[in-house]
C-alpha atoms as a PDB file:
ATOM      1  CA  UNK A   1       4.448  23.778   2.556  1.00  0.00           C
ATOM      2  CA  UNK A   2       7.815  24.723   3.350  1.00  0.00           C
ATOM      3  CA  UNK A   3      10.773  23.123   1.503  1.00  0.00           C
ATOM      4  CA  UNK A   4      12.971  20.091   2.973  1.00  0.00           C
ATOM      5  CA  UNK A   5      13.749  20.182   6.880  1.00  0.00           C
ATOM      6  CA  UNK A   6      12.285  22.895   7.912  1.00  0.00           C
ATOM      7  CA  UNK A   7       8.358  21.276   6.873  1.00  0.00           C
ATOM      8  CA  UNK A   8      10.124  18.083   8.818  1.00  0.00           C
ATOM      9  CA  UNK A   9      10.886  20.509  11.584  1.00  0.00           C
ATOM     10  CA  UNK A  10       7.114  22.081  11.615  1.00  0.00           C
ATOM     11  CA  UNK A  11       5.874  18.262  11.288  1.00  0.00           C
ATOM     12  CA  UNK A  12       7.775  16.973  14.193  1.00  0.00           C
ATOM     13  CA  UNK A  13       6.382  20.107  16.294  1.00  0.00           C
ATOM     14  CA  UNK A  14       2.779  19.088  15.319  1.00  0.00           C
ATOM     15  CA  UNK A  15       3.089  15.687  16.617  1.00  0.00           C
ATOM     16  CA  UNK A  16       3.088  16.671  19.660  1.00  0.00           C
ATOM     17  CA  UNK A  17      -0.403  17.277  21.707  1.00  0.00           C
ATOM     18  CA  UNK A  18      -1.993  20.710  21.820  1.00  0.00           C
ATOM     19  CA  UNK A  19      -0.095  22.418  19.057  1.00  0.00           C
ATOM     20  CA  UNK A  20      -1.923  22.786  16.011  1.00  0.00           C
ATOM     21  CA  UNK A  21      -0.386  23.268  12.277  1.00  0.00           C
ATOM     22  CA  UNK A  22       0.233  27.308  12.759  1.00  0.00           C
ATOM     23  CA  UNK A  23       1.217  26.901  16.197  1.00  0.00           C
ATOM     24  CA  UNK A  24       3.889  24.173  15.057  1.00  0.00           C
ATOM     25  CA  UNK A  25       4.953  26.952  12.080  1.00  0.00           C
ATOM     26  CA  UNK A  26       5.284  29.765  14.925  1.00  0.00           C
ATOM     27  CA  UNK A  27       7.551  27.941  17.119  1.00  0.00           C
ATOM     28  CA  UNK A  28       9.746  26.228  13.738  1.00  0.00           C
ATOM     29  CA  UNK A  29      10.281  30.305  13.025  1.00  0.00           C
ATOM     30  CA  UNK A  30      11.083  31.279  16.354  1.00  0.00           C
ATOM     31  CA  UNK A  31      14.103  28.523  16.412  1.00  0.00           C
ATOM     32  CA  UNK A  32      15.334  29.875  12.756  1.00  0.00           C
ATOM     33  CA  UNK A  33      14.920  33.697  13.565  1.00  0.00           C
ATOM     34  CA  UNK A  34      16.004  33.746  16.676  1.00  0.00           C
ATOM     35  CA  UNK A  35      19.754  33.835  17.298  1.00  0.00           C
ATOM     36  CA  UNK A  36      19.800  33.684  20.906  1.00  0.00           C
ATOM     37  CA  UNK A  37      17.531  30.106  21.045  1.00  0.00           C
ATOM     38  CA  UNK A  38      19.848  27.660  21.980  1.00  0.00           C
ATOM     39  CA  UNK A  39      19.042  24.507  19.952  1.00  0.00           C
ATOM     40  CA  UNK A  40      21.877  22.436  21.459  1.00  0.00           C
ATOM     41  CA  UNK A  41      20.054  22.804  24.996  1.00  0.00           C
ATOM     42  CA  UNK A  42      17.129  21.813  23.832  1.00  0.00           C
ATOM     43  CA  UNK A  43      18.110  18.797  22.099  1.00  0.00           C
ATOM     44  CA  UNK A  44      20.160  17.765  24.704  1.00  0.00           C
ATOM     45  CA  UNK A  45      17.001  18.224  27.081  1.00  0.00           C
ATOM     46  CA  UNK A  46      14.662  16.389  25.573  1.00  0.00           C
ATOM     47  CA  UNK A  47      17.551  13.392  25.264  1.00  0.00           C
ATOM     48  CA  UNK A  48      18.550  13.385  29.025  1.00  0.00           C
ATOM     49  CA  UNK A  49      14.447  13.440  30.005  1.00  0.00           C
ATOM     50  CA  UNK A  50      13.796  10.474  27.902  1.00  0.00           C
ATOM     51  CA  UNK A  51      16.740   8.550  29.551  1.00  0.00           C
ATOM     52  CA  UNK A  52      16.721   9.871  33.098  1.00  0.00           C
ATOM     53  CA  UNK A  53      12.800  10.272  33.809  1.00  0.00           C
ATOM     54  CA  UNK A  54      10.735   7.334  34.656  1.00  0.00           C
ATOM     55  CA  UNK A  55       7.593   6.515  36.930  1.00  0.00           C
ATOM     56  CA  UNK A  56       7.344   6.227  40.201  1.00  0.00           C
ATOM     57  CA  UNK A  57       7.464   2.320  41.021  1.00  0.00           C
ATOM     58  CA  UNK A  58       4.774   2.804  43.729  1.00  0.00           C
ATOM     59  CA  UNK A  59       1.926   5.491  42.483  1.00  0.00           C
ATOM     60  CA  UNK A  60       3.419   5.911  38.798  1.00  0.00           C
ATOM     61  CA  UNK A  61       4.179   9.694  38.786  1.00  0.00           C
ATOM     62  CA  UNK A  62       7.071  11.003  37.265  1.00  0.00           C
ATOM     63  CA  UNK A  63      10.584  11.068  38.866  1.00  0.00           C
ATOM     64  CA  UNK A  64      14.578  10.714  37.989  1.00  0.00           C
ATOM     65  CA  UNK A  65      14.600   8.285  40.929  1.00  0.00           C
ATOM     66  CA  UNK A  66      12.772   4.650  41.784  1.00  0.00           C
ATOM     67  CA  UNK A  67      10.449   6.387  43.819  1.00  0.00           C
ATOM     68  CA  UNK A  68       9.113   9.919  43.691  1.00  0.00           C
ATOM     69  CA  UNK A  69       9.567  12.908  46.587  1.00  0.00           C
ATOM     70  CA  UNK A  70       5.501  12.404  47.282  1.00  0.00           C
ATOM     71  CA  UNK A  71       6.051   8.747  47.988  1.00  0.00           C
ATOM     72  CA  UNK A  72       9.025   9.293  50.048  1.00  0.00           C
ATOM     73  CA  UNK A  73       7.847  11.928  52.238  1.00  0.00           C
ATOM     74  CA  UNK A  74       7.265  10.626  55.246  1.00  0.00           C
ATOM     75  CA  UNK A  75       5.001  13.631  56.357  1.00  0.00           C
ATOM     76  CA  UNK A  76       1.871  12.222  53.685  1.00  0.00           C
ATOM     77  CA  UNK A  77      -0.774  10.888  55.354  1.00  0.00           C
ATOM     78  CA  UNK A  78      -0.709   6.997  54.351  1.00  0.00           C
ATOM     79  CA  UNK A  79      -4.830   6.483  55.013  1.00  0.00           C
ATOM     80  CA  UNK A  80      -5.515   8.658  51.889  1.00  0.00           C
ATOM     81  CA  UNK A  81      -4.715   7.957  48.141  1.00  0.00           C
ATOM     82  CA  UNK A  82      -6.118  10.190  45.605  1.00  0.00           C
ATOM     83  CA  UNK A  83      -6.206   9.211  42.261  1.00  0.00           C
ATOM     84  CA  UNK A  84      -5.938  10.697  38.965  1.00  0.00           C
ATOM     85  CA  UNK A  85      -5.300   9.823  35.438  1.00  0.00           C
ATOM     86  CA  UNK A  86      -1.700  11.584  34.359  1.00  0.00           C
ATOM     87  CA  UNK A  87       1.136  12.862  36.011  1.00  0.00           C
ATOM     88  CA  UNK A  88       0.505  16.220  35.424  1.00  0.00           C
ATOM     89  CA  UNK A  89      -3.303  16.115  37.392  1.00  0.00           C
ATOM     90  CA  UNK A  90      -0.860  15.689  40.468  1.00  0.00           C
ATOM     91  CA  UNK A  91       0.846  19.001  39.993  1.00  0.00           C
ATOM     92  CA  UNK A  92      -2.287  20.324  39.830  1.00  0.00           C
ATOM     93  CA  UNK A  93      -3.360  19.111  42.747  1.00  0.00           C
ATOM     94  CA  UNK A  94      -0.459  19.761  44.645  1.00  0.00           C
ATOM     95  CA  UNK A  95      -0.340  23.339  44.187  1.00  0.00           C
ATOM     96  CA  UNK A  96      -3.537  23.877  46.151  1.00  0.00           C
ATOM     97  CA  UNK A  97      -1.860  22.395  49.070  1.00  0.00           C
ATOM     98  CA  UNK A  98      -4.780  20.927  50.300  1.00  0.00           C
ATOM     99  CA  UNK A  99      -4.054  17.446  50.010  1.00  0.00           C
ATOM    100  CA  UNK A 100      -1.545  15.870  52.167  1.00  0.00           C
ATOM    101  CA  UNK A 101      -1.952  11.795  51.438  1.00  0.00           C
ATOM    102  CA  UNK A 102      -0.430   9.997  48.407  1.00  0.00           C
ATOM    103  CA  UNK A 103      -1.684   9.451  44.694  1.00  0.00           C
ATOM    104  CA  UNK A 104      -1.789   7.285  42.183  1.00  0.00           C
ATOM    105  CA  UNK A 105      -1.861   7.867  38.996  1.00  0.00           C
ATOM    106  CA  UNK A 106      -3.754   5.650  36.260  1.00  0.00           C
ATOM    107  CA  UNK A 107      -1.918   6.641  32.760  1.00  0.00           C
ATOM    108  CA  UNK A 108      -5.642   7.704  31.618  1.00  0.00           C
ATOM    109  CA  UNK A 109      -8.986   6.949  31.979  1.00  0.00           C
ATOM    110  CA  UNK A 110     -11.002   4.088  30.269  1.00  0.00           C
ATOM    111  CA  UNK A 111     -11.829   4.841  26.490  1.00  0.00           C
ATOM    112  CA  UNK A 112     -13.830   2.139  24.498  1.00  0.00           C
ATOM    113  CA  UNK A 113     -13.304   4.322  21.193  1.00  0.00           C
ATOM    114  CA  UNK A 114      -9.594   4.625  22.112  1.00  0.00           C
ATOM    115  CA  UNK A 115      -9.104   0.951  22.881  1.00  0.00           C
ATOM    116  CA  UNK A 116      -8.288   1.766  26.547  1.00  0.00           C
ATOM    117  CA  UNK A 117      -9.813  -0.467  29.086  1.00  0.00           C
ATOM    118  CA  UNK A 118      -9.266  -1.098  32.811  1.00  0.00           C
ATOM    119  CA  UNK A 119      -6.640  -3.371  31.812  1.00  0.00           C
ATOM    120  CA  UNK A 120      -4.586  -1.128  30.186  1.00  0.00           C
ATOM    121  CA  UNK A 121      -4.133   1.371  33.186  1.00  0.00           C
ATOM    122  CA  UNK A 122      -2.922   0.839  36.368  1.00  0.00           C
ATOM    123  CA  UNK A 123      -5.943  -0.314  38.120  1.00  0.00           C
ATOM    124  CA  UNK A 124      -4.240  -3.882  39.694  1.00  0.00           C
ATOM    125  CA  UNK A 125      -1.314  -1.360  41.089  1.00  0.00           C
ATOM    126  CA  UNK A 126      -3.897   0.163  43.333  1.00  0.00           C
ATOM    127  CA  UNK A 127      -5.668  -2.789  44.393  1.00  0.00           C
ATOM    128  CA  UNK A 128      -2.250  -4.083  45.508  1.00  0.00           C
ATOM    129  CA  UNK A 129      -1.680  -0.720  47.483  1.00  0.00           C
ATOM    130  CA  UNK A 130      -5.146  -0.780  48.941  1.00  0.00           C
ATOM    131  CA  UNK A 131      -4.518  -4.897  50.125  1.00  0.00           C
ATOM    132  CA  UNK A 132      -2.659  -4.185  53.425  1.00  0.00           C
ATOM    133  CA  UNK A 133      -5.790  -2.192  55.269  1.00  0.00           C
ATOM    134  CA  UNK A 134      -3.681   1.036  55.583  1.00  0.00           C
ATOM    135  CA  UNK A 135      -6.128   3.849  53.334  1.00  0.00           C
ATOM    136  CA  UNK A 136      -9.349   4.425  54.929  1.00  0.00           C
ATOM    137  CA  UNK A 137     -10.575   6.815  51.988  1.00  0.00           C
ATOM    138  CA  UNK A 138      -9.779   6.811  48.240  1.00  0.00           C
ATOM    139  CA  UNK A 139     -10.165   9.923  46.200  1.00  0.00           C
ATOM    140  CA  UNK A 140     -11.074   9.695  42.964  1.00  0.00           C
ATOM    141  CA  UNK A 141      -9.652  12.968  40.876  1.00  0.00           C
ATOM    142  CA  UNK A 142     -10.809  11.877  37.319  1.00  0.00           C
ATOM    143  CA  UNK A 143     -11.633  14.042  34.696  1.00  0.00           C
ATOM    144  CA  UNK A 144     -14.939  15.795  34.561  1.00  0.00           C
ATOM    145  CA  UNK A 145     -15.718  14.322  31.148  1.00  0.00           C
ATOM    146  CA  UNK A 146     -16.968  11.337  29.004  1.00  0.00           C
ATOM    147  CA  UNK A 147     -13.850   9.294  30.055  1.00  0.00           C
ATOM    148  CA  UNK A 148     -13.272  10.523  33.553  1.00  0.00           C
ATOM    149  CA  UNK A 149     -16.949   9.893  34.419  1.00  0.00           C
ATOM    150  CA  UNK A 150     -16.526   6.144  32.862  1.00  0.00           C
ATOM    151  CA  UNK A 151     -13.363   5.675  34.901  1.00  0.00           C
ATOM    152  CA  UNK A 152     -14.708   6.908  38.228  1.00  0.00           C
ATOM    153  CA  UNK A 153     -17.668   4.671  37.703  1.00  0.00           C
ATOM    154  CA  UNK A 154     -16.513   1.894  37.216  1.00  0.00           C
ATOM    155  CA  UNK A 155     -13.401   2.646  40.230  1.00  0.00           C
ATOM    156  CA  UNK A 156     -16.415   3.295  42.584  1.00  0.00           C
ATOM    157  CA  UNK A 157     -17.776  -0.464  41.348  1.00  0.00           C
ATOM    158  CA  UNK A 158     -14.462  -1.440  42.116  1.00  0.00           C
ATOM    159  CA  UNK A 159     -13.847  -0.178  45.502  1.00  0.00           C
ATOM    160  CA  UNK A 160     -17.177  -0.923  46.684  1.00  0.00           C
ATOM    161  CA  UNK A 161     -16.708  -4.192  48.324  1.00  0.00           C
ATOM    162  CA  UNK A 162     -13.904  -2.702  50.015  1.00  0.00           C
ATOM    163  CA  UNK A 163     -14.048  -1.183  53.835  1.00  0.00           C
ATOM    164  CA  UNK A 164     -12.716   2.268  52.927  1.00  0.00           C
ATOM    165  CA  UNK A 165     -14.498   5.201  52.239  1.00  0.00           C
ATOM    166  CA  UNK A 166     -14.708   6.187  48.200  1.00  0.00           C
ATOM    167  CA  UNK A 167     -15.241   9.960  47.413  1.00  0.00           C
ATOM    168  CA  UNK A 168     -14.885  11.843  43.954  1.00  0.00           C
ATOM    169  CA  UNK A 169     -14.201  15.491  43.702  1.00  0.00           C
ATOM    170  CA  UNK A 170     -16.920  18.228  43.523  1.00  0.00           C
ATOM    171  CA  UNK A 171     -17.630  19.743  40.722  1.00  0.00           C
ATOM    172  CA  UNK A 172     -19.568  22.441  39.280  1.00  0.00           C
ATOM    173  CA  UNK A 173     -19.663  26.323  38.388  1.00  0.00           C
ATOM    174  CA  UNK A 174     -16.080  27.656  37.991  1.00  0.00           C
ATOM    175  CA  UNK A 175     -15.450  31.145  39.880  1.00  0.00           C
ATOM    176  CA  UNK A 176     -16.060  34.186  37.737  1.00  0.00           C
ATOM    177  CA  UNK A 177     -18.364  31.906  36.014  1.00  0.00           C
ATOM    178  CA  UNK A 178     -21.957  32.854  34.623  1.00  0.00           C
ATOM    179  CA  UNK A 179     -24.680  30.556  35.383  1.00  0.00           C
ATOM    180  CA  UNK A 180     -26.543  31.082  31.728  1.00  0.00           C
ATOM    181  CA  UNK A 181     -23.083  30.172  30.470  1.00  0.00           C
ATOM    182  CA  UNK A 182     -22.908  26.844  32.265  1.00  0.00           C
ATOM    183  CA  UNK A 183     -24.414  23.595  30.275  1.00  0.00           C
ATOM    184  CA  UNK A 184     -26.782  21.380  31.618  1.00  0.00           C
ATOM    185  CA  UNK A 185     -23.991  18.794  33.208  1.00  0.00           C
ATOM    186  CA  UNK A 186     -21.809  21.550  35.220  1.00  0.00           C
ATOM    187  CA  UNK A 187     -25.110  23.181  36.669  1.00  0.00           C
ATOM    188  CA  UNK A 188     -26.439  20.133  37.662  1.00  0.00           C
ATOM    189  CA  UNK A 189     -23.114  18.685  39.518  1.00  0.00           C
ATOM    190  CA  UNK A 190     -23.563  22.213  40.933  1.00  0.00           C
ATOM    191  CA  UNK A 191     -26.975  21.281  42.627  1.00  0.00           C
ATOM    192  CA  UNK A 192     -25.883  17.839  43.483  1.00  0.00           C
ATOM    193  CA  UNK A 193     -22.744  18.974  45.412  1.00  0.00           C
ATOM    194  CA  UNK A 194     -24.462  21.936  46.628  1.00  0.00           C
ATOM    195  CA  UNK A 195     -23.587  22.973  50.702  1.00  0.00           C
ATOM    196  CA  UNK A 196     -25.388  24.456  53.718  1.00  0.00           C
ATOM    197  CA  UNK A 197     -24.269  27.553  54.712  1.00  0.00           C
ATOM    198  CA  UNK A 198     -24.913  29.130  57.986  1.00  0.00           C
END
């Protein structure tokens, strides 16, 4: 325990997700000791982001406008929306450059222990997107875990009395991998989406 601000400064860091109480106490130091670090950008960073960036009013990624560049780009291909749980999946995405449709992004997956239903993402959003006939195939880019599978479930449920074709992403041994590594879940997805090759 550190004295006064600077344990409210290493508190404040471990709020936020992914860094621990050492990593919080590494990065508190590296503002104090380092003369260069401009604190004044930073704080005047994080205010601007909190009042300029907002969601996308159509597939609720992030954006400084009313709409985002995906949803304005009039080179996507409107029959396919692929959809994933944060903002940050669609970077992901993005940077294979293999998908060329839209997205739309839920704001998490469905987590009874968390108290997040269907109801509490943006599940009615899509419906309304998928009303007018336009997407022939929805891709569902959910987690590979607990929540993701529970999400992409109960999507597929969803989407099933719908005409448009519903697909989920493969999954299975990572490259580099070692299969007496893998657990019983990842090597089975890996026999399920298994391919022919010629």
């Amino acid at each position: 325990m550190y004295e006064g601000i600077v344990q409210e400064l290493i508190d404040e860091l471990g709020r936020l997700p992914g860094i621990g109480p050492k990593s919080a106490q590494r990065i508190a130091f590296h503002i104090l000791q380092t003369e260069s670090f401009d604190v004044s950008r930073l704080a005047s960073v994080l205010v601007e982001v909190r009042e300029k960036v907002r969601f996308c009013e159509i597939c609720g990624n992030v954006t400084q406008e009313v709409t985002c560049s995906i949803c304005r780009d009039p080179r996507r291909d409107a029959t396919s929306i692929c959809v994933v749980e944060e903002a940050k999946d669609v970077v992901a995405i993005e940077r294979t450059r293999e998908f060329k449709g839209f997205y739309h992004v839920l704001g998490g997956a469905i987590s009874p222990i968390d108290g997040i239903g269907p109801d509490n993402l943006r599940i009615r959003q899509l419906m309304t997107r998928l009303a007018d006939n336009t997407v022939q195939e929805v891709i569902i880019a959910t987690d590979p875990n607990l929540e993701g599978e529970a999400t992409a479930t109960y999507l597929t449920r969803l989407l099933s009395s719908l005409e448009i074709k519903v697909t989920r992403l493969a999954s299975g041994l990572p490259v580099g991998g070692d299969l007496e590594y893998a657990d019983e879940v990842t090597l089975g997805r890996a026999f399920e989406g298994r391919r022919t090759v010629s």
